[in-house]
C-alpha atoms as a PDB file:
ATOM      1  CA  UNK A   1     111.474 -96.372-144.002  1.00  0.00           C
ATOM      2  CA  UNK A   2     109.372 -95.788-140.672  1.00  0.00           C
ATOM      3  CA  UNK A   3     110.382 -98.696-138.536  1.00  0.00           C
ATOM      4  CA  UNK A   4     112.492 -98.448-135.906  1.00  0.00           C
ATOM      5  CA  UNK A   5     115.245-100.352-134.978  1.00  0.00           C
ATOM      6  CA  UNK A   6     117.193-101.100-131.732  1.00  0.00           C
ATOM      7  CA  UNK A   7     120.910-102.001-131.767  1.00  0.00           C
ATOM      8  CA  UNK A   8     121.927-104.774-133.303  1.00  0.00           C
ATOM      9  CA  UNK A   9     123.330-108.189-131.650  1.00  0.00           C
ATOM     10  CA  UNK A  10     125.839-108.769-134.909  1.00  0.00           C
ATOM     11  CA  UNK A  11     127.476-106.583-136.510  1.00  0.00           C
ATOM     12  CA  UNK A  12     129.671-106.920-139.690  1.00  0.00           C
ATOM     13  CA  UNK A  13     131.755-104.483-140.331  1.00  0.00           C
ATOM     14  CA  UNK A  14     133.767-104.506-144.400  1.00  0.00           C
ATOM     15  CA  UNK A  15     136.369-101.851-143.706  1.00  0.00           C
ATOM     16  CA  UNK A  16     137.908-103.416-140.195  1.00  0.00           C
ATOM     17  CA  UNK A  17     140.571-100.608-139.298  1.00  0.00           C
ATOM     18  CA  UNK A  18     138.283 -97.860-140.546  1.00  0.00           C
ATOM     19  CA  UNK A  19     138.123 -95.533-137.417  1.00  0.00           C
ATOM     20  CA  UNK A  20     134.563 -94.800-138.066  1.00  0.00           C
ATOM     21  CA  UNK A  21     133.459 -98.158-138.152  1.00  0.00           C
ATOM     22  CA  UNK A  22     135.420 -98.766-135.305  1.00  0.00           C
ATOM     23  CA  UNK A  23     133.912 -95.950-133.033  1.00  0.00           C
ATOM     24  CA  UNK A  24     130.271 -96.898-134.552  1.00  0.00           C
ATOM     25  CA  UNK A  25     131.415-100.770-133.127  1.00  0.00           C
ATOM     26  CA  UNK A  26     132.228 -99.337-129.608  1.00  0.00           C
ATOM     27  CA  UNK A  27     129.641 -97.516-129.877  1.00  0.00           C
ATOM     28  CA  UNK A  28     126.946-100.568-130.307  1.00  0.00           C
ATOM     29  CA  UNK A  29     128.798-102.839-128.094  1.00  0.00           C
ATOM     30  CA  UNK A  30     128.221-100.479-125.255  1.00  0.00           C
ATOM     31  CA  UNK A  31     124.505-101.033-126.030  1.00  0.00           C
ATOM     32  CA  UNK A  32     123.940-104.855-126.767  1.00  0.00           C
ATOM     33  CA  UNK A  33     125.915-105.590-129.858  1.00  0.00           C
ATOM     34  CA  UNK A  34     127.841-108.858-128.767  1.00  0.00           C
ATOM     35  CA  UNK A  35     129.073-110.564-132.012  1.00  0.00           C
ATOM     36  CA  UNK A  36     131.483-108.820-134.398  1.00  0.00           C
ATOM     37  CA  UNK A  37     133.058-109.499-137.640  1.00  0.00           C
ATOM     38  CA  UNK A  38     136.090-107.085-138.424  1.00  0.00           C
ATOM     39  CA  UNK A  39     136.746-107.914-142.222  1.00  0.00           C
ATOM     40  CA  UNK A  40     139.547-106.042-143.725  1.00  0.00           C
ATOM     41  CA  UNK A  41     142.904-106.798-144.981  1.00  0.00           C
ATOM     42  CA  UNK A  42     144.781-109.562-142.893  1.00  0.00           C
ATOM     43  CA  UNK A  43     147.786-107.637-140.699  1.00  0.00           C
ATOM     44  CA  UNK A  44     148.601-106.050-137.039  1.00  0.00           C
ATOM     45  CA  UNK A  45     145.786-102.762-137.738  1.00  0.00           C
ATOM     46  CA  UNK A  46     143.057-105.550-138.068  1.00  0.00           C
ATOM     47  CA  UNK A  47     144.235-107.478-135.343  1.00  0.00           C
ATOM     48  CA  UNK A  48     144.899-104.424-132.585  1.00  0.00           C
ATOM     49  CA  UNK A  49     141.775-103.589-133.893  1.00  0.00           C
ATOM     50  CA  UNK A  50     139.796-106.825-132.713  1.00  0.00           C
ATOM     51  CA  UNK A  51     141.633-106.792-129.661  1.00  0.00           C
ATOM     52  CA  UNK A  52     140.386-103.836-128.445  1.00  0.00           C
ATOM     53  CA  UNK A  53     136.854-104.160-129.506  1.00  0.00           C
ATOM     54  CA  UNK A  54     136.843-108.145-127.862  1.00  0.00           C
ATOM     55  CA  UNK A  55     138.528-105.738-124.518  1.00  0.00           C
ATOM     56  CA  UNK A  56     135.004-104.503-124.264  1.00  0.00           C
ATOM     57  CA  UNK A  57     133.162-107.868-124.260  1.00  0.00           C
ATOM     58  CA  UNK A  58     132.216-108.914-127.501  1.00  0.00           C
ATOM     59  CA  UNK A  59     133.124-112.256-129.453  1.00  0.00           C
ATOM     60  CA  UNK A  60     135.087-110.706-132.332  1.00  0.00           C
ATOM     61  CA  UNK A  61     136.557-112.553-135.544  1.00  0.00           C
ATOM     62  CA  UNK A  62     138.380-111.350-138.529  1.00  0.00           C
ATOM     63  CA  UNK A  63     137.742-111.870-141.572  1.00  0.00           C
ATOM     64  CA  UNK A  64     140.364-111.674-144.774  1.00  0.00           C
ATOM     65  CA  UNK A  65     138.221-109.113-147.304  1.00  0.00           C
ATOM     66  CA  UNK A  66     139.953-107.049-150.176  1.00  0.00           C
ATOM     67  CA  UNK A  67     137.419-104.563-151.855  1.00  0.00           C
ATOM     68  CA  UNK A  68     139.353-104.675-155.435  1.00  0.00           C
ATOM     69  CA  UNK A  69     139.221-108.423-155.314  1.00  0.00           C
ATOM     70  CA  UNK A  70     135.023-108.235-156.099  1.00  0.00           C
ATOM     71  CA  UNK A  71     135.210-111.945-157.361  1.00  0.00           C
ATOM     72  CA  UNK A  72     135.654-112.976-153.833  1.00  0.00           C
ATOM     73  CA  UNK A  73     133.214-111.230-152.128  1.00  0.00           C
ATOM     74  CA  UNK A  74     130.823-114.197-152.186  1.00  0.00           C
ATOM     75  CA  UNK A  75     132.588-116.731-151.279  1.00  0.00           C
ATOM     76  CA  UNK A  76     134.194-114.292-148.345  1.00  0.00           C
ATOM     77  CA  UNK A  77     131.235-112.850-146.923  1.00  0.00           C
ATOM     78  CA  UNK A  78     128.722-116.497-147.207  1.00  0.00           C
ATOM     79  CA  UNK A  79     131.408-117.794-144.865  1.00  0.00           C
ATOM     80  CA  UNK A  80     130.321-114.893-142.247  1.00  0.00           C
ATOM     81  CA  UNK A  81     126.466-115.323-142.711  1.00  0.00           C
ATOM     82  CA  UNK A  82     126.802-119.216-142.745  1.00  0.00           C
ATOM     83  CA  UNK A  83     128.511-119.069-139.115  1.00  0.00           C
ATOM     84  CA  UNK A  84     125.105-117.245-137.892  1.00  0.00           C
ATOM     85  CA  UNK A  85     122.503-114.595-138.018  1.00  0.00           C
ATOM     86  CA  UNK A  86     124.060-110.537-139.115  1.00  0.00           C
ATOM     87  CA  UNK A  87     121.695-107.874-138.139  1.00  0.00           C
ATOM     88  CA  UNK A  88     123.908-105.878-139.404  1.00  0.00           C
ATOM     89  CA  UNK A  89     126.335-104.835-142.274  1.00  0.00           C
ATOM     90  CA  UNK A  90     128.309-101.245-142.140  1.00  0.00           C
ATOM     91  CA  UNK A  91     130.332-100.907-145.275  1.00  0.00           C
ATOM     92  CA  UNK A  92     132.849 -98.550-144.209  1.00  0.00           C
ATOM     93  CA  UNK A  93     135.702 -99.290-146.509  1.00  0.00           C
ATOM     94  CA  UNK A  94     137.270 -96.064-148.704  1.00  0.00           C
ATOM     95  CA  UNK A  95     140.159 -94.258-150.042  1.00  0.00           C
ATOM     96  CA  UNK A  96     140.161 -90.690-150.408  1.00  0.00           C
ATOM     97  CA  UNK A  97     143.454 -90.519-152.713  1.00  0.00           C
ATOM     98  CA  UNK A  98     145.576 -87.665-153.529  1.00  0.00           C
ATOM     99  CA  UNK A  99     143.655 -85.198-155.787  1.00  0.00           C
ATOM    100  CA  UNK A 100     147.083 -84.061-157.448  1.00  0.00           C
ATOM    101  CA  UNK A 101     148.694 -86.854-157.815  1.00  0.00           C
ATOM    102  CA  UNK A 102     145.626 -88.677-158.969  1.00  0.00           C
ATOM    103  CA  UNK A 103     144.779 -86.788-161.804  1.00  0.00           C
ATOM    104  CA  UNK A 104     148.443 -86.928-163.187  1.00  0.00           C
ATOM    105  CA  UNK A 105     148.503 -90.358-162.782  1.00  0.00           C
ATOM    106  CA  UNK A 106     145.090 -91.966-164.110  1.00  0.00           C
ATOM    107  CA  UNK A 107     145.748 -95.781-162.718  1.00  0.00           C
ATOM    108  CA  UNK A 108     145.711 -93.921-158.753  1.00  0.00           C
ATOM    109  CA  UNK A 109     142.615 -92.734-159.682  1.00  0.00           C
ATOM    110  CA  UNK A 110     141.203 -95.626-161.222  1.00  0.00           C
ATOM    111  CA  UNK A 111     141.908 -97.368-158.122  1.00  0.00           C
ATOM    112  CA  UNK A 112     140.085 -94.848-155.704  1.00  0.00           C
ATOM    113  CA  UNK A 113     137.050 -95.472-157.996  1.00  0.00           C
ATOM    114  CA  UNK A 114     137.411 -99.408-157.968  1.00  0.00           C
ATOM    115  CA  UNK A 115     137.397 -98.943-154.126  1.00  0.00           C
ATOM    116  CA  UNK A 116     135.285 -96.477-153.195  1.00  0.00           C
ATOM    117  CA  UNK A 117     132.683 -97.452-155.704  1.00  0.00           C
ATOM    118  CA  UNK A 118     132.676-100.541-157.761  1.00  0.00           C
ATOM    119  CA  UNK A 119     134.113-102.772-154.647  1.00  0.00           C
ATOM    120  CA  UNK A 120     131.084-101.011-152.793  1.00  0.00           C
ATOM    121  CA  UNK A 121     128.490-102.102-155.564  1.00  0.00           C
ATOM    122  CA  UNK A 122     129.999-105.663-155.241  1.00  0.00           C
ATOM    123  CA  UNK A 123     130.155-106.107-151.783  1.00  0.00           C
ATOM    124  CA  UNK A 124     126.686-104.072-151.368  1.00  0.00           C
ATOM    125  CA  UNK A 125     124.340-106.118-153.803  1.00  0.00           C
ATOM    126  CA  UNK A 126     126.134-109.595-152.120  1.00  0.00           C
ATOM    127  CA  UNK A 127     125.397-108.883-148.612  1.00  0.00           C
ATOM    128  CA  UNK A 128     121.908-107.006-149.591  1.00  0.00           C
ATOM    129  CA  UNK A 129     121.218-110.280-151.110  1.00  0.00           C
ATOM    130  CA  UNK A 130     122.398-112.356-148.063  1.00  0.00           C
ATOM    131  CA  UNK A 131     120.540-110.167-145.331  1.00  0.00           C
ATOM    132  CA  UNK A 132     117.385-110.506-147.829  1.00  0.00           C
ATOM    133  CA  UNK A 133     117.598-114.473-147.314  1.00  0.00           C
ATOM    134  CA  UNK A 134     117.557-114.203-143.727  1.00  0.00           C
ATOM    135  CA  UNK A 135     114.779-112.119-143.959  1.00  0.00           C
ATOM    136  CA  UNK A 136     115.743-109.435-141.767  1.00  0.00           C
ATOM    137  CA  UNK A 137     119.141-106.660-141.190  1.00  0.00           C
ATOM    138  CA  UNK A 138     120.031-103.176-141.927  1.00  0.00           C
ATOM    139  CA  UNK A 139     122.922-102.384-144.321  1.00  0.00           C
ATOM    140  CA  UNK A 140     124.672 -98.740-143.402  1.00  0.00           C
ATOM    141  CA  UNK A 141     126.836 -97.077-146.080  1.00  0.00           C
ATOM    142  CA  UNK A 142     129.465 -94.445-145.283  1.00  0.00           C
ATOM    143  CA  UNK A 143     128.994 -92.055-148.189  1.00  0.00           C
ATOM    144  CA  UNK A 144     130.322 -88.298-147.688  1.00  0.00           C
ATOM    145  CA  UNK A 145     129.051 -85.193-148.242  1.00  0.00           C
ATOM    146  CA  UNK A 146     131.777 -85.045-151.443  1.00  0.00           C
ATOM    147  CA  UNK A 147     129.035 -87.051-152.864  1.00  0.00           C
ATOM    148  CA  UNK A 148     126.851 -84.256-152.926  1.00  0.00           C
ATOM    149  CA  UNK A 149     128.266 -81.899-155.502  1.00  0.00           C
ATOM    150  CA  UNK A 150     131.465 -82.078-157.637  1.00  0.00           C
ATOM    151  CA  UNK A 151     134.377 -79.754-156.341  1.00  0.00           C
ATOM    152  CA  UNK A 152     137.777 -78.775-158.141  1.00  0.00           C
ATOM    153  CA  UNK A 153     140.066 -79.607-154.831  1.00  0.00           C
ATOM    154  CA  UNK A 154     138.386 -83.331-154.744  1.00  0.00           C
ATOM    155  CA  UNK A 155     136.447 -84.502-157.851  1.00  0.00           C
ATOM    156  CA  UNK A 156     137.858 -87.645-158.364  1.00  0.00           C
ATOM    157  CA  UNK A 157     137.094 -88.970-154.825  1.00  0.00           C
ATOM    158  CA  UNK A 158     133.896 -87.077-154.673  1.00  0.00           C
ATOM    159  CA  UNK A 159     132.587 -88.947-158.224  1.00  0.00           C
ATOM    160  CA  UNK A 160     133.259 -92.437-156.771  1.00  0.00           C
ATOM    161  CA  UNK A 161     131.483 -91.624-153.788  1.00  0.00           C
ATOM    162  CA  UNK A 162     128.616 -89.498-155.816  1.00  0.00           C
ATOM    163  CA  UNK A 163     128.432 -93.017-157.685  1.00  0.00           C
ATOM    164  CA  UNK A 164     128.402 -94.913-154.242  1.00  0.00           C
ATOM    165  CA  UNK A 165     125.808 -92.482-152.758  1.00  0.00           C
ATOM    166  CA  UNK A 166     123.182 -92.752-155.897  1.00  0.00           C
ATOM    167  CA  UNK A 167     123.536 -96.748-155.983  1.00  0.00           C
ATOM    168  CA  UNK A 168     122.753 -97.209-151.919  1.00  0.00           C
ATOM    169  CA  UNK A 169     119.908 -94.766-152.425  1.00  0.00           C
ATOM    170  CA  UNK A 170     118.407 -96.944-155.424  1.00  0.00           C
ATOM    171  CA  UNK A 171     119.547-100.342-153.448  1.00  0.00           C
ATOM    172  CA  UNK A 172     117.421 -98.858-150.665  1.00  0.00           C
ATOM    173  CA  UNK A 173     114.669 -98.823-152.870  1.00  0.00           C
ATOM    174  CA  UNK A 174     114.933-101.816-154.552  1.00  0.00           C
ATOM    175  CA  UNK A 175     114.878-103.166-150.809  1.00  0.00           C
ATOM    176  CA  UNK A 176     111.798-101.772-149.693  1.00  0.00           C
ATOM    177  CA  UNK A 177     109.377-103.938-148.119  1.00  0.00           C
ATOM    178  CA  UNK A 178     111.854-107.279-147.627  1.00  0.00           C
ATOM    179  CA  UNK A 179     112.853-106.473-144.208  1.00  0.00           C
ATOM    180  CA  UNK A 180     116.098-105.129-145.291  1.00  0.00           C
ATOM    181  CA  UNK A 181     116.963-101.485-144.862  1.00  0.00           C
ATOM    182  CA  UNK A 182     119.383 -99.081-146.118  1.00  0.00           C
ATOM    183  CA  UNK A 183     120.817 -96.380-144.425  1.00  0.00           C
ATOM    184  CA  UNK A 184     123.044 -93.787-146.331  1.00  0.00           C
ATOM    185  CA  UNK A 185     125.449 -91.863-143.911  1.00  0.00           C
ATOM    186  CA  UNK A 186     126.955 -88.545-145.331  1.00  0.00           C
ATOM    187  CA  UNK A 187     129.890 -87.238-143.004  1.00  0.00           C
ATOM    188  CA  UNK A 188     131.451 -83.827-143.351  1.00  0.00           C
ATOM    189  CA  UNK A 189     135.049 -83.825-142.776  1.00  0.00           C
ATOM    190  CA  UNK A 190     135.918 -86.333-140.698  1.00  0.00           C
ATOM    191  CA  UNK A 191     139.060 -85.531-138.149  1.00  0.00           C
ATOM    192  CA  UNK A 192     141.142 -89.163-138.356  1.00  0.00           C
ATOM    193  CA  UNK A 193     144.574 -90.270-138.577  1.00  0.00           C
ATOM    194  CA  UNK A 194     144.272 -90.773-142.350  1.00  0.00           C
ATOM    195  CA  UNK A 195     142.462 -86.831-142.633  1.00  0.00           C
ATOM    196  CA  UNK A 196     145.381 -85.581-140.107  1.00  0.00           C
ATOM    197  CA  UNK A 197     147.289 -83.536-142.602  1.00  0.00           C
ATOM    198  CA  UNK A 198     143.918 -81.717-143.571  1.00  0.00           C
ATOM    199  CA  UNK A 199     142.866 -78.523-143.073  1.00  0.00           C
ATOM    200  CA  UNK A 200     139.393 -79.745-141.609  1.00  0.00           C
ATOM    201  CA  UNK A 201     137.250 -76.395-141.821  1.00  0.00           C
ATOM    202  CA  UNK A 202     134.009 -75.972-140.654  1.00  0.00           C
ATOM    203  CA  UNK A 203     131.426 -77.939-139.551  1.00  0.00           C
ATOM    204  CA  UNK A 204     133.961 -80.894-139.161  1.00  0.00           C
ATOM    205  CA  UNK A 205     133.156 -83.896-137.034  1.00  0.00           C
ATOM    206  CA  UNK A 206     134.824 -86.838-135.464  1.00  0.00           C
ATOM    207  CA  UNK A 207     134.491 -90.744-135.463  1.00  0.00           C
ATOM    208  CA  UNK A 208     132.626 -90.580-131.966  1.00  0.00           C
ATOM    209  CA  UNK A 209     130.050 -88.475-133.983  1.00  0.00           C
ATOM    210  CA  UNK A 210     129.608 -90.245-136.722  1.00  0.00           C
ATOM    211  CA  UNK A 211     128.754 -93.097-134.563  1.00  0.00           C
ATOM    212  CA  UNK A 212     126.060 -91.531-132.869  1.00  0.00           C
ATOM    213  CA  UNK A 213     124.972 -90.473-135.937  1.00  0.00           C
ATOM    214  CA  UNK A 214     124.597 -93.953-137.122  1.00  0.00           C
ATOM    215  CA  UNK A 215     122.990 -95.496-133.795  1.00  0.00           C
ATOM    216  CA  UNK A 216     120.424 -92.949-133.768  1.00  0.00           C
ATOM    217  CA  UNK A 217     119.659 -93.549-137.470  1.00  0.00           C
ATOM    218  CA  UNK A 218     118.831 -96.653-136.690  1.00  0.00           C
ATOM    219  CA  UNK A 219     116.881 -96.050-133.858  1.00  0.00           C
ATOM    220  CA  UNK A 220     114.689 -93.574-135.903  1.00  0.00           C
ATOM    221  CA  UNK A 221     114.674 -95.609-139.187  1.00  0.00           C
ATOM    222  CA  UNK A 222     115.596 -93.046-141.453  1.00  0.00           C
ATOM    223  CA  UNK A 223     117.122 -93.579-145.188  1.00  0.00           C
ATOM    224  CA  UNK A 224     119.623 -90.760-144.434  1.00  0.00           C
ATOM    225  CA  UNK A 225     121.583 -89.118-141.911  1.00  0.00           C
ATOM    226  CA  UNK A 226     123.945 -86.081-142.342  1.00  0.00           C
ATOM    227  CA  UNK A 227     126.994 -85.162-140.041  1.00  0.00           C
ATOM    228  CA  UNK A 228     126.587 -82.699-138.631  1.00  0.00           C
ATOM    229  CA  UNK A 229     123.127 -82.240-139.224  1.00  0.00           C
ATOM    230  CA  UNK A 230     123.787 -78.748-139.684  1.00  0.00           C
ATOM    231  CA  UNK A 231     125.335 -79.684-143.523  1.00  0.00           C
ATOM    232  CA  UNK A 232     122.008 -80.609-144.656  1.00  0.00           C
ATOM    233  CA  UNK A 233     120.696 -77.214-145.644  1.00  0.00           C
ATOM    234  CA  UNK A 234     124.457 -76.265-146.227  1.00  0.00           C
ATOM    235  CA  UNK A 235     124.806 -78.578-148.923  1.00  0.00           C
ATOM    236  CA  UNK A 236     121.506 -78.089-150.614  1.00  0.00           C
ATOM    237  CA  UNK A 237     122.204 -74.705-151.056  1.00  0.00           C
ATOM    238  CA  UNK A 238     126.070 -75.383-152.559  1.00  0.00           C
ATOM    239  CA  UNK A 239     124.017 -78.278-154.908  1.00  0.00           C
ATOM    240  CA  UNK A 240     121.607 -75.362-156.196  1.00  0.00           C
ATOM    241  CA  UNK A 241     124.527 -72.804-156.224  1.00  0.00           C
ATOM    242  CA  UNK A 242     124.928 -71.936-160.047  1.00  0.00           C
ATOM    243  CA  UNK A 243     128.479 -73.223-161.441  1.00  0.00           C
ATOM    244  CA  UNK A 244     130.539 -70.136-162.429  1.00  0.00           C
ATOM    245  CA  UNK A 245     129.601 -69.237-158.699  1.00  0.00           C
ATOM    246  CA  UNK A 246     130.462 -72.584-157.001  1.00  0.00           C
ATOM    247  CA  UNK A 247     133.908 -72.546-158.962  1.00  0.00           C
ATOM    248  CA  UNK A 248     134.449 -69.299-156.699  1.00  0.00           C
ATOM    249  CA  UNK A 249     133.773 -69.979-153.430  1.00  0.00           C
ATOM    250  CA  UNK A 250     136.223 -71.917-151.215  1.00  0.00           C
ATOM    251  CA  UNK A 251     134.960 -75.297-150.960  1.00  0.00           C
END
């Protein structure tokens, strides 16, 4: 994926409170972004949330989108591309459960893997498809660096997004050459409001980052961007790590 891409002039957004999708919208807005679509969850979060974003100029609308309701999708997301042109899709959208309580009780963690991963797949291949029929668009997907290897203190989360990770890589592929690309973003710990009650740890970054992260993936073209770029080589050494070593080290 050489070409290189400028900011884009609509932006749909499927995760509409997520604060990284929000700071990635601010973000483009300040450069020419200038038609949004917040879809997430009808309530006051989505709403403050268009209000601030339409504060800084752009022509925002919400959209009513539910990740675990996958037979909707099309019907919910045609209605966006039938009102206009959607340069691009970030599907920021994700539950990072509780770890404990999850494994205790298998239905919570059922339902982090029906959101994190097989809402993705749905919502991925439909507005893939859509952007492929206007010819043109990027698609961004928030994966995480949990993706990258499985640990004790967040397996369940980190196998939904492994899963999420390893299907935007192949989409990406399957994409080549259409006009459409994919962009896989893997975050570190991200400091939020739903992360405050985390010990963050090293090499943590923020929503503001992230963003950056995502605008100048685009700029450059590239299939992948890590944040902090410094968790690149970090995390290729944990993947290689042998296993009765990686179950020691605090991670």
């Amino acid at each position: 994926m050489s070409a290189v891409c400028g900011p884009p002039q609509s932006l749909l957004v499927l995760g509409g409170t997520s604060e990284i999708a929000l700071a990635t919208a601010r973000r483009l807005i300040a450069r020419r972004t200038r038609t949004v679509w917040l879809a997430g969850r009808p309530g006051p979060a989505l709403d403050r949330a268009a209000g601030r974003l339409a504060a800084l100029g752009a022509d925002v609308r919400t959209v009513a989108f539910d990740a675990l309701d996958p037979e909707s999708h099309e019907t919910v997301l045609g209605k966006v591309f039938a009102e206009g042109t959607v340069d691009m899709v970030l599907l920021a959208f994700g539950v990072l459960g509780d770890q404990a309580r999850d494994e205790r009780e298998p239905l919570r963690a059922v339902r982090v893997a029906a959101t994190n991963y097989t809402g993705a797949v749905s919502a991925g291949l439909v507005a893939a498809g859509a952007l492929q029929d206007q010819g043109h668009g990027s698609l961004v997907v928030l994966s995480s660096v949990a993706a990258e290897r499985a640990r004790r203190s967040d397996f369940i989360y980190g196998s939904s997004k492994a899963g999420l990770d390893t299907f935007a890589q192949g989409l990406g592929d399957a994409l080549y050459g259409t006009g459409v690309r994919v962009l896989v973003v893997r975050p570190g710990f991200v400091r939020t409001g739903k992360t405050a009650h985390l010990a963050p740890g090293p090499l943590s970054t923020t929503p503001e980052e992230v963003a950056a992260a995502v605008e100048l993936g685009l700029r450059r073209g590239s299939e992948t961007v890590w944040v902090p770029g410094a968790l690149r080589p970090v995390m290729s050494l944990l993947r290689h790590a042998p296993r009765a070593l990686f179950r020691r080290l605090p991670v």
